[in-house]
Protein backbone atom coordinates (compact mmCIF):
# COMPACT_ATOMS: atom_id res chain seq x y z
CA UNK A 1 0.00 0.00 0.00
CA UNK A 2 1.14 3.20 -0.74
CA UNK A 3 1.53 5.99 1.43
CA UNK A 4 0.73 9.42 -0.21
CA UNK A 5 1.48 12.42 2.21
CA UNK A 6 1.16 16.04 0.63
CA UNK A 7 3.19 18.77 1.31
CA UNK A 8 1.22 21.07 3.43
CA UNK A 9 0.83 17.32 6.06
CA UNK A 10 4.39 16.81 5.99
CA UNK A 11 5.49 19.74 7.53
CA UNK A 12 6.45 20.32 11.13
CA UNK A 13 4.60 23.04 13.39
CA UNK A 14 6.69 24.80 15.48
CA UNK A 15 5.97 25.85 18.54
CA UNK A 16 6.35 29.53 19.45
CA UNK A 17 8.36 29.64 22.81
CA UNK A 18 4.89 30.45 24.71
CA UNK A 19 3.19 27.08 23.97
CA UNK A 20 5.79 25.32 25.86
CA UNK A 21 4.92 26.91 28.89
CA UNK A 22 1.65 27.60 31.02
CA UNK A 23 2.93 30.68 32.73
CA UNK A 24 5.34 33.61 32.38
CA UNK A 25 7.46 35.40 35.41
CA UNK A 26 8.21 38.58 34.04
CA UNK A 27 10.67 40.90 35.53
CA UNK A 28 9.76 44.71 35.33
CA UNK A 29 12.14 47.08 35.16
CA UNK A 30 14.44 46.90 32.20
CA UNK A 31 11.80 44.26 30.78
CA UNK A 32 8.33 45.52 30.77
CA UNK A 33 9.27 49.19 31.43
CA UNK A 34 11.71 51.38 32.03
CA UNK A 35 10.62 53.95 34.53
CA UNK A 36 6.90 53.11 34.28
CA UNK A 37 6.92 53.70 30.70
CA UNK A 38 6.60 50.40 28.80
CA UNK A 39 9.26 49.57 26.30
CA UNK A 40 8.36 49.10 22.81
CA UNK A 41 6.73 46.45 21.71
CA UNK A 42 5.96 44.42 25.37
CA UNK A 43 2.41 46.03 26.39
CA UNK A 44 1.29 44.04 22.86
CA UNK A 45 3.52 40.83 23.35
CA UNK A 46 2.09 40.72 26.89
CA UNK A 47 -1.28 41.26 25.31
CA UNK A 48 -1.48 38.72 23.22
CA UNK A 49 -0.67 35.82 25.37
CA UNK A 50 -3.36 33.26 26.66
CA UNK A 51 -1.52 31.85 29.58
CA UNK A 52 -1.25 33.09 33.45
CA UNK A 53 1.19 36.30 33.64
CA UNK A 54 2.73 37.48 37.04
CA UNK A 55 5.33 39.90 37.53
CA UNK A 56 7.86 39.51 39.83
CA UNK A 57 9.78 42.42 40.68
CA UNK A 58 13.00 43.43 43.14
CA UNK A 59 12.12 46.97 43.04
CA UNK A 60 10.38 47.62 46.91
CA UNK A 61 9.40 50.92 46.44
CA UNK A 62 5.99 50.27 44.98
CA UNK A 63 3.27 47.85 46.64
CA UNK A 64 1.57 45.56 44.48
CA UNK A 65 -1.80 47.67 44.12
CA UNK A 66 1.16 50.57 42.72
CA UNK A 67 2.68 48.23 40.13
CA UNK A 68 -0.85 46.82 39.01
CA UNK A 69 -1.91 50.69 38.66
CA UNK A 70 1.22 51.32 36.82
CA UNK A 71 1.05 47.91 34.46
CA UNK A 72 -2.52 49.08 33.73
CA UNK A 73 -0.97 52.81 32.51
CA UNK A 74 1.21 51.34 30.47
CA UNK A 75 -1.15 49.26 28.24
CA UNK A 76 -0.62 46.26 30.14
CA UNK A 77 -3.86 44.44 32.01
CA UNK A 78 -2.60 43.53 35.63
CA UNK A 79 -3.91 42.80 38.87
CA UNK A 80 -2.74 43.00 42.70
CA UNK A 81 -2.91 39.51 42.63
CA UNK A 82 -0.39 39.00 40.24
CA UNK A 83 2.16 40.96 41.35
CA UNK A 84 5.25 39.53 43.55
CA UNK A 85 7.67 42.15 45.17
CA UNK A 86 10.75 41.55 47.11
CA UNK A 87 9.20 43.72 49.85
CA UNK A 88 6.66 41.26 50.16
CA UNK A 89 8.72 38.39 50.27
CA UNK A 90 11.21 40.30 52.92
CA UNK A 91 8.55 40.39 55.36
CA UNK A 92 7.92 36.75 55.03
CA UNK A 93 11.98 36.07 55.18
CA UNK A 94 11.59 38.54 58.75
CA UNK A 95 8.90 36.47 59.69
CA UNK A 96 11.79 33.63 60.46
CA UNK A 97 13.64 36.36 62.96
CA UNK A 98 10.63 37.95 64.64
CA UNK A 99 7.95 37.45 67.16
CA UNK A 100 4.61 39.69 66.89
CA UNK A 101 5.10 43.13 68.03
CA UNK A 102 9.21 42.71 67.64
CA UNK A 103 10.50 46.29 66.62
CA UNK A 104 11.46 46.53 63.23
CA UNK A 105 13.93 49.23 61.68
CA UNK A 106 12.32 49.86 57.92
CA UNK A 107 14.66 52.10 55.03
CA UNK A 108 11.99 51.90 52.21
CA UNK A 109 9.08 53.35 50.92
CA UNK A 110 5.92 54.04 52.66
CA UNK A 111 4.49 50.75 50.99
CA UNK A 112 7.33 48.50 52.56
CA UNK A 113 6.61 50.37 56.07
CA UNK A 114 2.86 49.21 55.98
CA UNK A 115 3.50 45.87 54.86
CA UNK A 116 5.62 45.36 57.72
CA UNK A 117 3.29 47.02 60.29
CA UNK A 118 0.27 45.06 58.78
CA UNK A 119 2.16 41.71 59.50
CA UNK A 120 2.27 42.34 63.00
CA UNK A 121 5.29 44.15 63.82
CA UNK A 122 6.26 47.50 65.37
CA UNK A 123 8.07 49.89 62.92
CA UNK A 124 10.90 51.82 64.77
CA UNK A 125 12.61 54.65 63.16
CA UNK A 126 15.55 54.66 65.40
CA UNK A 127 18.57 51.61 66.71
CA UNK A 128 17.53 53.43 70.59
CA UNK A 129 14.15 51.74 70.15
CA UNK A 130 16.62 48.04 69.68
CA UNK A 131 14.94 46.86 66.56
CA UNK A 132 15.53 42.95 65.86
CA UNK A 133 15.68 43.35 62.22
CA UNK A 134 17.02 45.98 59.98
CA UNK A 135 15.19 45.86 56.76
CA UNK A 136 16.35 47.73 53.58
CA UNK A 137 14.32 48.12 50.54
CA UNK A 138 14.76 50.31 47.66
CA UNK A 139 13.43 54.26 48.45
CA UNK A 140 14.94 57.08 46.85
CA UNK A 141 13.95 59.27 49.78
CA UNK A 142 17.02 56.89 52.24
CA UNK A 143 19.86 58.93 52.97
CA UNK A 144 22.96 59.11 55.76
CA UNK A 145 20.34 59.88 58.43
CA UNK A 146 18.47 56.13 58.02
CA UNK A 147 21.65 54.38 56.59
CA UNK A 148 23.57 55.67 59.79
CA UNK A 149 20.55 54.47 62.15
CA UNK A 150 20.69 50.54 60.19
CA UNK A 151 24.50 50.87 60.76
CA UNK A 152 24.23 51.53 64.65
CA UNK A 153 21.27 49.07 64.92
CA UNK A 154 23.21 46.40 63.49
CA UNK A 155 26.47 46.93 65.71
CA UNK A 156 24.01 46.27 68.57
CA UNK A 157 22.82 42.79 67.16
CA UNK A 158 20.31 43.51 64.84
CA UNK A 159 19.68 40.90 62.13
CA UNK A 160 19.99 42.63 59.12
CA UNK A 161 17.58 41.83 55.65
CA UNK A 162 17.68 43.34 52.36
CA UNK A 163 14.89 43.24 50.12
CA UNK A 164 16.83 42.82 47.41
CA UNK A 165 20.84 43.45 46.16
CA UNK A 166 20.33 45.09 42.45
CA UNK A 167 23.36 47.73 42.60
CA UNK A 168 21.17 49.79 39.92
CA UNK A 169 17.85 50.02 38.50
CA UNK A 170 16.77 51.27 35.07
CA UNK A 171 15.44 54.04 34.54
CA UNK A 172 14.13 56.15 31.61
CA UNK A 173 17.16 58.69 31.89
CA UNK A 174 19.62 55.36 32.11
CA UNK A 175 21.05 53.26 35.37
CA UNK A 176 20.21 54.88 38.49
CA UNK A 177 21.36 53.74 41.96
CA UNK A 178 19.77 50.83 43.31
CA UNK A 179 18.84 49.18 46.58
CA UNK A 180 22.03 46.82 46.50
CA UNK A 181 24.31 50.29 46.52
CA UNK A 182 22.90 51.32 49.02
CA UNK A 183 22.77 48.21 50.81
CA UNK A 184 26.63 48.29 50.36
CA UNK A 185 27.10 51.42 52.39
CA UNK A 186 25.66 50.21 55.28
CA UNK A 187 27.88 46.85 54.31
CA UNK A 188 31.20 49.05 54.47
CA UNK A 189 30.17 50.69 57.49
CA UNK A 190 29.92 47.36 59.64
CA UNK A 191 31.30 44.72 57.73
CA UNK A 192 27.68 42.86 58.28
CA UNK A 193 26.37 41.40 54.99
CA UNK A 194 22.34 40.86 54.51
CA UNK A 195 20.10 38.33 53.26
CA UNK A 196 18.59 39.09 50.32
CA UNK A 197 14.67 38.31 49.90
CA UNK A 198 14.58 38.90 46.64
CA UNK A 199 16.46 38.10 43.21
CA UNK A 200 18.82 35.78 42.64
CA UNK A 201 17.02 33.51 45.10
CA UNK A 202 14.70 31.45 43.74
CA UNK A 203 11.53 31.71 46.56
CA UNK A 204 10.11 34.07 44.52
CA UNK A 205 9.75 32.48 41.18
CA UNK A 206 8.72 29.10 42.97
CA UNK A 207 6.20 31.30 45.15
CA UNK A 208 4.66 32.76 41.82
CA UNK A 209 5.04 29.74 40.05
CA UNK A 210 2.78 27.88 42.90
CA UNK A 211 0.25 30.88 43.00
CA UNK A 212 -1.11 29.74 39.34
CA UNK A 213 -0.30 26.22 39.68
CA UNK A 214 1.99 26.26 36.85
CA UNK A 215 3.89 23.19 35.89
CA UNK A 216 6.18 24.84 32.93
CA UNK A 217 6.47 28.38 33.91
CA UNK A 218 9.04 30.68 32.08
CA UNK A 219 10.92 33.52 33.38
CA UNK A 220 12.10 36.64 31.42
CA UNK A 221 14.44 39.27 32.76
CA UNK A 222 17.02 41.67 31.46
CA UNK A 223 19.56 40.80 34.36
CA UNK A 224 21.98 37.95 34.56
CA UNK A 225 22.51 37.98 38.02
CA UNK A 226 19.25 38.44 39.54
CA UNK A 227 16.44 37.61 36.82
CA UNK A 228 18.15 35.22 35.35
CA UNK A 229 20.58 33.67 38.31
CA UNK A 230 17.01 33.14 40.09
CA UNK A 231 15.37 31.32 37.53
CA UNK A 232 18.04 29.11 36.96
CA UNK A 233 18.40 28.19 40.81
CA UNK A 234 14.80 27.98 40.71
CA UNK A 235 15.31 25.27 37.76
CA UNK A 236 13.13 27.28 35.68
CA UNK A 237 13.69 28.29 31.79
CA UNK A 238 14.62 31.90 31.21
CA UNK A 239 14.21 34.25 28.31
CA UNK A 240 16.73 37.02 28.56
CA UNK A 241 16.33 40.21 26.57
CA UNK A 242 18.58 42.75 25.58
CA UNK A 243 15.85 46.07 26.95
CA UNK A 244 17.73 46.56 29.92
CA UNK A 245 21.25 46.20 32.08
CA UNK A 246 22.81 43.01 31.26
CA UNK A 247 23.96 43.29 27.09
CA UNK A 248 25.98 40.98 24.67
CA UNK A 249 29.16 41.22 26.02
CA UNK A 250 27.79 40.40 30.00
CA UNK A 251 25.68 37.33 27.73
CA UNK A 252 29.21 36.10 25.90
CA UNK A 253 30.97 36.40 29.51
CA UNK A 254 28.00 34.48 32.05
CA UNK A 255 28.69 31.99 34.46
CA UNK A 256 26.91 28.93 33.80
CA UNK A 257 24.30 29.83 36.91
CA UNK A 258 23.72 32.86 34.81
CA UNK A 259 23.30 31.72 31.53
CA UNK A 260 19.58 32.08 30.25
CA UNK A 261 17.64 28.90 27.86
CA UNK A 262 16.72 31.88 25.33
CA UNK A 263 17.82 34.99 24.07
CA UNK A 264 15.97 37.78 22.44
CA UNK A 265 16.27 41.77 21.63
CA UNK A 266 12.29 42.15 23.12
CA UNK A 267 9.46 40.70 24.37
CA UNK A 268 7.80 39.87 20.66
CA UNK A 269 10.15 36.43 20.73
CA UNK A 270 7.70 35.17 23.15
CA UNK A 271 5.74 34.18 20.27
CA UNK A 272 8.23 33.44 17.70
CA UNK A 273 9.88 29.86 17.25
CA UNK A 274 11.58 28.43 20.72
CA UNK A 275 14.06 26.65 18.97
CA UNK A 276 15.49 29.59 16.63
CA UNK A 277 15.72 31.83 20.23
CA UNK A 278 18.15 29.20 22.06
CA UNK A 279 22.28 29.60 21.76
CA UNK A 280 23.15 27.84 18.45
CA UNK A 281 24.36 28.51 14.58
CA UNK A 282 22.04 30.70 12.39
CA UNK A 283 21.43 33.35 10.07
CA UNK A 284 23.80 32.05 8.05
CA UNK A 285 26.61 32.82 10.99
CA UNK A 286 29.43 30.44 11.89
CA UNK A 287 31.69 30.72 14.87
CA UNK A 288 35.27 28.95 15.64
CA UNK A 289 37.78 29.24 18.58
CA UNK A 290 41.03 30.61 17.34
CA UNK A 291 43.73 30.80 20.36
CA UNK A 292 41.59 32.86 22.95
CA UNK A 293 39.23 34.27 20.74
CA UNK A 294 36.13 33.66 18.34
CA UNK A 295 35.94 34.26 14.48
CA UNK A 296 32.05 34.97 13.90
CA UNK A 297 32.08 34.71 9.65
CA UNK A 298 29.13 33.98 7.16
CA UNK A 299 25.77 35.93 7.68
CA UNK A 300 23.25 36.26 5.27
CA UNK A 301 22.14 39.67 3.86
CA UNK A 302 19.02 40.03 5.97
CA UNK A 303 20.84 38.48 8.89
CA UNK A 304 20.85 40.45 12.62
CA UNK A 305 22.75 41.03 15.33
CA UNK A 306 21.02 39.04 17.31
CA UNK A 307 21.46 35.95 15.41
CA UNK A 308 25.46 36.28 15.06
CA UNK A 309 25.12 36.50 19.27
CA UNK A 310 23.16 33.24 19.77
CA UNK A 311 25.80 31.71 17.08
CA UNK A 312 29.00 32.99 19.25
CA UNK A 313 27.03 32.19 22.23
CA UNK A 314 27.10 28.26 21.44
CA UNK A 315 30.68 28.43 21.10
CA UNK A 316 31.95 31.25 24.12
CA UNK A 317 29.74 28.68 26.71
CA UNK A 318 31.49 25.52 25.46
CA UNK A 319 34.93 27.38 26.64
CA UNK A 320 36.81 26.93 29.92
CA UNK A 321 37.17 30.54 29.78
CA UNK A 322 35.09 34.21 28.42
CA UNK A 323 36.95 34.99 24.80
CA UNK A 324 39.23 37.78 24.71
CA UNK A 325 37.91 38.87 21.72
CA UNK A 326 34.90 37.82 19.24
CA UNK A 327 36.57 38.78 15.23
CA UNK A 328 34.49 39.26 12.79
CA UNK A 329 35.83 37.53 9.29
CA UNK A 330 32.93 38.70 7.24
């Protein structure tokens, strides 16, 4: 008997990178917006999916109700509900230090202060009122007055929490200073190092993960060492994109607990093909070790940059060492 298959059967589907997963951790800042203002292209990518969307974000300056309000501004539908900051998940991380009514010692925003206060505890402003915890969240209103009362507080035993450790944060006008700079003053002043709540752990993707019951959730983030570092110690796939702090050369130099599944310049990869978005040969690019470097050559005429990175990408993670140099021979 013969078998007649036509043309149109024979092909393969592929599967945009979005079917293979039931859920999507997004970082914010540098991914979704910069600054509040949504970067081009994600309010429609984010749009246009039909699976569970949380956002999980370091920044602690904003409670969830703020980021929803914000999402919603920026063309993006969002909910309290599905919003995970690393305030939040500080006050659970306190929760393992404290007792109800223990005094806390809050550097953050207004939002972090209330969380704390509505999970039982008394906010002190000052290290004479012998807080048991020091927690620091991003506020751009913290200067030497609260750092130096953190610093005191902690040379008389306070334990001492950050929400999260991101030395900047994007912004619309570029990197400003972020909560782990900040965090580092108080760090040179006593020598006493926090725990971070937030990003690179991986409680927070798990946590969000859980909230939607997703078995094959995906993360996307703009930063190797906290988007991307915390999805891969979560043991979840990452998309990273190119919107925010961590470019190609950070990509080409990542330790392999920072190295993300996919790569893209935006958010509209989430529905292109998975398998074209993961480190490997295309666009007609090649890539070779010579000595310490990489030759990149070949690229077709309608080729991007983005393809020649995945291509040098195979080859700079299969060495013991970053490249000195990628060459191009084309």
């Amino acid at each position: 008997m013969l078998l007649n298959v036509s043309r149109s059967s024979a092909k393969v589907k592929r599967m945009s990178l979005v079917d293979e997963h039931d859920a999507v951790l997004f970082d914010l800042d540098g991914t979704v917006w910069e600054g509040g203002t949504a970067i081009p292209h994600a309010a429609e990518a984010i749009q246009a999916l039909n699976v569970p969307c949380l956002y999980i974000t370091n920044n602690a300056s904003r409670s969830a109700e703020e980021v929803s309000t914000m999402l919603q501004a920026a063309g993006v539908a969002a909910n309290p509900s599905q919003v995970l900051t690393s305030a939040q998940a500080a006050v659970t991380l306190a929760a393992q230090h404290l007792r109800p009514g223990d005094p806390v010692l809050v550097l953050g925003a207004s939002s972090f202060r209330q969380l704390v206060a509505e999970a039982g505890y008394s906010v002190v402003d000052s290290a004479d009122q012998d807080p048991k915890v020091v927690l620091q969240g991003h506020s751009p209103e913290t200067g030497w007055k609260e750092l130096s009362e953190a610093a005191l507080a902690l040379q008389r035993g306070a334990t001492y929490l950050a929400s999260n450790l991101d030395t900047s944060l994007p912004m619309q006008r570029g990197l400003m200073v972020g909560n782990g700079s900040m965090v580092a003053a108080v760090t040179s002043a006593t020598g006493v190092v926090p725990q971070s709540a937030g990003k690179p752990e991986p409680a927070m993707f798990l946590q969000a993960a859980q909230a939607v019951g997703a078995q094959r959730p995906l993360a996307v983030g703009d930063r190797l060492d906290t988007d991307i570092a915390g999805a891969v110690a979560a043991g979840i796939p990452a998309l990273h994109v190119t919107t925010g702090v961590s470019g190609p050369l950070a990509l080409i130099e990542a330790a392999k607990d920072q190295r993300p599944t996919y790569i893209a310049e935006d958010l509209r990869a989430l529905a292109a093909d998975a398998a074209q978005l993961r480190p490997g040969r295309q666009g007609g690019f090649s890539a070779r070790v010579d000595g310490s470097d990489i030759i990149l050559s070949g690229g077709e005429p309608n080729a991007g940059s983005i393809q020649a990175l995945r291509t040098v990408l195979e080859v700079a993670w299969l060495m013991d060492a970053p490249p000195e140099l990628v060459r191009p021979n084309s």
